[in-house]
Protein backbone atom coordinates (compact mmCIF):
# COMPACT_ATOMS: atom_id res chain seq x y z
CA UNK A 1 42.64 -87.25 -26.73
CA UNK A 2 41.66 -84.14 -28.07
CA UNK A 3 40.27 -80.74 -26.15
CA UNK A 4 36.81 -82.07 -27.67
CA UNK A 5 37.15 -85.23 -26.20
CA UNK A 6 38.10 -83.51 -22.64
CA UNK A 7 35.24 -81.28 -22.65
CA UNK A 8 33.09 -84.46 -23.72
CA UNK A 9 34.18 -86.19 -20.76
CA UNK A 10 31.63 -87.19 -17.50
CA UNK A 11 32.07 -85.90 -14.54
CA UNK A 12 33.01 -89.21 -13.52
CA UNK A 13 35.58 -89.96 -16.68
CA UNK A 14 36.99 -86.35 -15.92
CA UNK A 15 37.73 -87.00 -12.15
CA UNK A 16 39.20 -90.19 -13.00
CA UNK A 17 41.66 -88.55 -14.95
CA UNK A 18 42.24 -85.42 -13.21
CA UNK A 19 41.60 -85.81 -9.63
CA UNK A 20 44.98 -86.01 -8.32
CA UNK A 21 45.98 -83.05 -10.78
CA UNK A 22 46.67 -81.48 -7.42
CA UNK A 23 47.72 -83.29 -4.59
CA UNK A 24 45.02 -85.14 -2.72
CA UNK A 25 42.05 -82.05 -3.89
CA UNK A 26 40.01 -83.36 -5.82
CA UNK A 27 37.42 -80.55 -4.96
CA UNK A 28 39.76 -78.70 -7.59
CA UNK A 29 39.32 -80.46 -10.90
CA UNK A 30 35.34 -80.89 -9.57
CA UNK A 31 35.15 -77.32 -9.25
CA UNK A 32 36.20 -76.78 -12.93
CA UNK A 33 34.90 -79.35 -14.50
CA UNK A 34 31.46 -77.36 -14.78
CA UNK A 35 33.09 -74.80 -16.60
CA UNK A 36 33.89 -76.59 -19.85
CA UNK A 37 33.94 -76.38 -22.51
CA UNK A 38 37.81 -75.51 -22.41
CA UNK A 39 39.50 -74.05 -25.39
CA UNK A 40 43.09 -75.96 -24.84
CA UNK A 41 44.94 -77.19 -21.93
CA UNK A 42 46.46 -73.75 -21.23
CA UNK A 43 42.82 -73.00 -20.58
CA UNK A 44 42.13 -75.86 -17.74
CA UNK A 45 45.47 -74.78 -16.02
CA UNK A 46 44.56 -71.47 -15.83
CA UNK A 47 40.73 -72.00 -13.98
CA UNK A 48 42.67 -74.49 -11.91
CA UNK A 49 45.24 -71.53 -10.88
CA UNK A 50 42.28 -69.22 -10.36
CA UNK A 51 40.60 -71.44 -8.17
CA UNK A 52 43.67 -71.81 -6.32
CA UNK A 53 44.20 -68.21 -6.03
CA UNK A 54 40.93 -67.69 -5.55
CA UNK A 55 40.86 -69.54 -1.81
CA UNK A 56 41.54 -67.90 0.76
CA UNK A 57 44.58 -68.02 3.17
CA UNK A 58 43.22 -71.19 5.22
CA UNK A 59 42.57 -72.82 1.82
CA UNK A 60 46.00 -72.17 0.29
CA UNK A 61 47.12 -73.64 3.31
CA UNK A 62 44.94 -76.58 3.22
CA UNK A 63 46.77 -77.67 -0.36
CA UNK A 64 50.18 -77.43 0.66
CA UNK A 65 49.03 -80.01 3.95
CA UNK A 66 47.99 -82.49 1.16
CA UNK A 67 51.27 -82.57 0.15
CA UNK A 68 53.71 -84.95 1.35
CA UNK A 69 56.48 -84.41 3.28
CA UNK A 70 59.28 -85.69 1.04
CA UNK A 71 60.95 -87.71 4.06
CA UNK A 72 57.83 -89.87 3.94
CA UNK A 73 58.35 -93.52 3.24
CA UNK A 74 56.98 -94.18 -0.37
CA UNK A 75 54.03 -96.33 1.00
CA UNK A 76 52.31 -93.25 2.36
CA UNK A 77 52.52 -91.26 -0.58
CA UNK A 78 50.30 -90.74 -3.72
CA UNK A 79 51.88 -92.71 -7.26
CA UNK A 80 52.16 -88.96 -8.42
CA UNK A 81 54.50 -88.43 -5.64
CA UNK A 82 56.52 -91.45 -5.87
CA UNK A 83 57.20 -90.84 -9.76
CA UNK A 84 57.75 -87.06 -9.04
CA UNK A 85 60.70 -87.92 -5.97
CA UNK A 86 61.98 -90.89 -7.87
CA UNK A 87 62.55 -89.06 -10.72
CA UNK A 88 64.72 -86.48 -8.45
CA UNK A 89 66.46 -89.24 -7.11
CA UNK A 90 64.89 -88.73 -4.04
CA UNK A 91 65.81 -92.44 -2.80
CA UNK A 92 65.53 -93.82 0.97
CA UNK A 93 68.99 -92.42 1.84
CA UNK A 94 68.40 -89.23 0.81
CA UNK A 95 64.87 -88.77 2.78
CA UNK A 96 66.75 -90.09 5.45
CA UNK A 97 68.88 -87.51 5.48
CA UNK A 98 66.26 -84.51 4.20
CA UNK A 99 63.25 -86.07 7.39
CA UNK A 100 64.98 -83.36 10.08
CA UNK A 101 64.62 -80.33 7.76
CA UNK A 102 61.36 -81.44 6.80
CA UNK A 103 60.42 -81.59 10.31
CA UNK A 104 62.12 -78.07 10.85
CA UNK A 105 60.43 -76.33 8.45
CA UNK A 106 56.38 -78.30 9.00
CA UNK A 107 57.18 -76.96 12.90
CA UNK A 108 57.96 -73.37 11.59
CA UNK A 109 55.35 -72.80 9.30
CA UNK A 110 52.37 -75.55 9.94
CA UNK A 111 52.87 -77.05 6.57
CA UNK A 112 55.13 -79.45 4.63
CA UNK A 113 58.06 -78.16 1.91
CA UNK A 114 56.53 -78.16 -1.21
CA UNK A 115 58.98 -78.43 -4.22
CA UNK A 116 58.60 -79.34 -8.05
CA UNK A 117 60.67 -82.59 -7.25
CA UNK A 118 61.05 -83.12 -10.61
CA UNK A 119 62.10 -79.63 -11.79
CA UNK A 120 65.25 -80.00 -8.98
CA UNK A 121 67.78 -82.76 -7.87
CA UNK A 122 68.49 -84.04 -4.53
CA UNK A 123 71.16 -81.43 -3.79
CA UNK A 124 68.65 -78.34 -5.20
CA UNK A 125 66.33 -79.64 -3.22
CA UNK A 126 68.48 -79.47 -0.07
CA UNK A 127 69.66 -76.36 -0.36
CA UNK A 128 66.40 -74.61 -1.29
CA UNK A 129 64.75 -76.07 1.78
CA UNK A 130 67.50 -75.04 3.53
CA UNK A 131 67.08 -71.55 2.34
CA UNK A 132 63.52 -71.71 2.10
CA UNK A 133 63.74 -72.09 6.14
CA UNK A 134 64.87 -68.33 6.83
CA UNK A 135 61.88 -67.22 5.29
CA UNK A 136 58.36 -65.45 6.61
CA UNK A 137 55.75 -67.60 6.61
CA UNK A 138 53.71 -65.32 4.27
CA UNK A 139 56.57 -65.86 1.88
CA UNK A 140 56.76 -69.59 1.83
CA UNK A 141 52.77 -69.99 1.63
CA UNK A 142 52.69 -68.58 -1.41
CA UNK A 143 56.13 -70.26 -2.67
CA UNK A 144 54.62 -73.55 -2.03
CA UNK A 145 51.56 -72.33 -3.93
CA UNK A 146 53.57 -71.41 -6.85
CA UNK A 147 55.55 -75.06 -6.27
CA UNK A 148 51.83 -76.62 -6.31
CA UNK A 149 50.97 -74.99 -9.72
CA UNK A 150 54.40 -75.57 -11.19
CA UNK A 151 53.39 -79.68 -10.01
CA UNK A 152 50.08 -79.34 -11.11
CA UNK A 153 51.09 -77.93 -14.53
CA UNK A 154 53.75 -80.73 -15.09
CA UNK A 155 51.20 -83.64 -14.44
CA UNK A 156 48.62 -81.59 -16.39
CA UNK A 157 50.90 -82.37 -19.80
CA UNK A 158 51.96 -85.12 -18.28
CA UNK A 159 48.46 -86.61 -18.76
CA UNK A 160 47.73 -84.53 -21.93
CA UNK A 161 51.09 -83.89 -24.20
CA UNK A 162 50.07 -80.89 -25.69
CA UNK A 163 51.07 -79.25 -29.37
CA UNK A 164 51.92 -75.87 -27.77
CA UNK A 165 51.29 -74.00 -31.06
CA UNK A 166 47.72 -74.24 -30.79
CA UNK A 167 47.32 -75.17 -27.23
CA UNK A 168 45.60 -78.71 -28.36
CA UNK A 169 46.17 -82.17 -26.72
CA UNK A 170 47.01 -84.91 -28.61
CA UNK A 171 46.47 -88.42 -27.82
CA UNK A 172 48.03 -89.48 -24.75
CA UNK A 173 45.51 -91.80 -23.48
């Protein structure tokens, strides 16, 4: 699929394919879907990351609660998610052991860990929720934010492998 074929895409088509771009916000992709026609990929990831930077506080807040806690048995979480912990090795032992400093930190700061799972391995993972605990909260809302984009950006290529010299998708599809 080329960028032409993206910005050819129906609302309905475009949704399909990039509704869970972010974590259970599909008001996101809807939001810039009107504002095609996009020049590349780099171009869709960047009106996604405005319109996440764009929200305010609440908001911000409201897309790191979408995210899974990464304690959570597999049947409550999105396909996205399962691929994303899987591929960290995140297995049932090792939520096991992560669900109290998931609860820990969703008590301290009213929101899940959010974490490029597939950017880390079990024992990054650990120790950066560890850390991430003796932070403000102001801090850690916008670390999760930047986790969200850094997720959002890896399932963005993930769905459209892109030919970074020009910034064009080629057929994934």
């Amino acid at each position: 699929m080329d960028i032409s074929t993206v910005n050819a895409l129906t609302y309905e088509e475009f949704m399909e394919i990039f509704g869970n771009i972010v974590e259970k916000c599909p008001l996101i992709p809807a939001a810039i879907w009107s504002q095609r026609p996009f020049k590349g990929v780099s171009e869709i990831e960047t009106r996604i990351f405005d319109f996440i930077d764009c929200l305010p506080e609440s908001g911000r807040e409201g897309i790191l609660r979408c995210h899974p806690d990464l304690s959570l048995p597999a049947v409550s979480l999105t396909r996205d998610s399962v691929d994303e912990q899987r591929a960290a090795g995140l297995g049932s032992d090792e939520r096991a052991m992560l669900l109290e400093l998931c609860a820990r930190y969703r008590q301290r700061f009213g929101f899940p860990f959010v974490i490029c799972a597939r950017a880390h391995t079990v024992d990054s993972i650990r120790r950066e929720l560890r850390d991430r605990l003796n932070r403000e909260r102001a801090q850690e809302l916008e670390q999760g934010v930047e986790e969200v984009k850094k997720i959002c950006s890896l399932r963005l290529r993930q769905i459209l492998q892109t030919n970074s010299e020009h910034g064009t998708c080629v057929n994934k599809l």
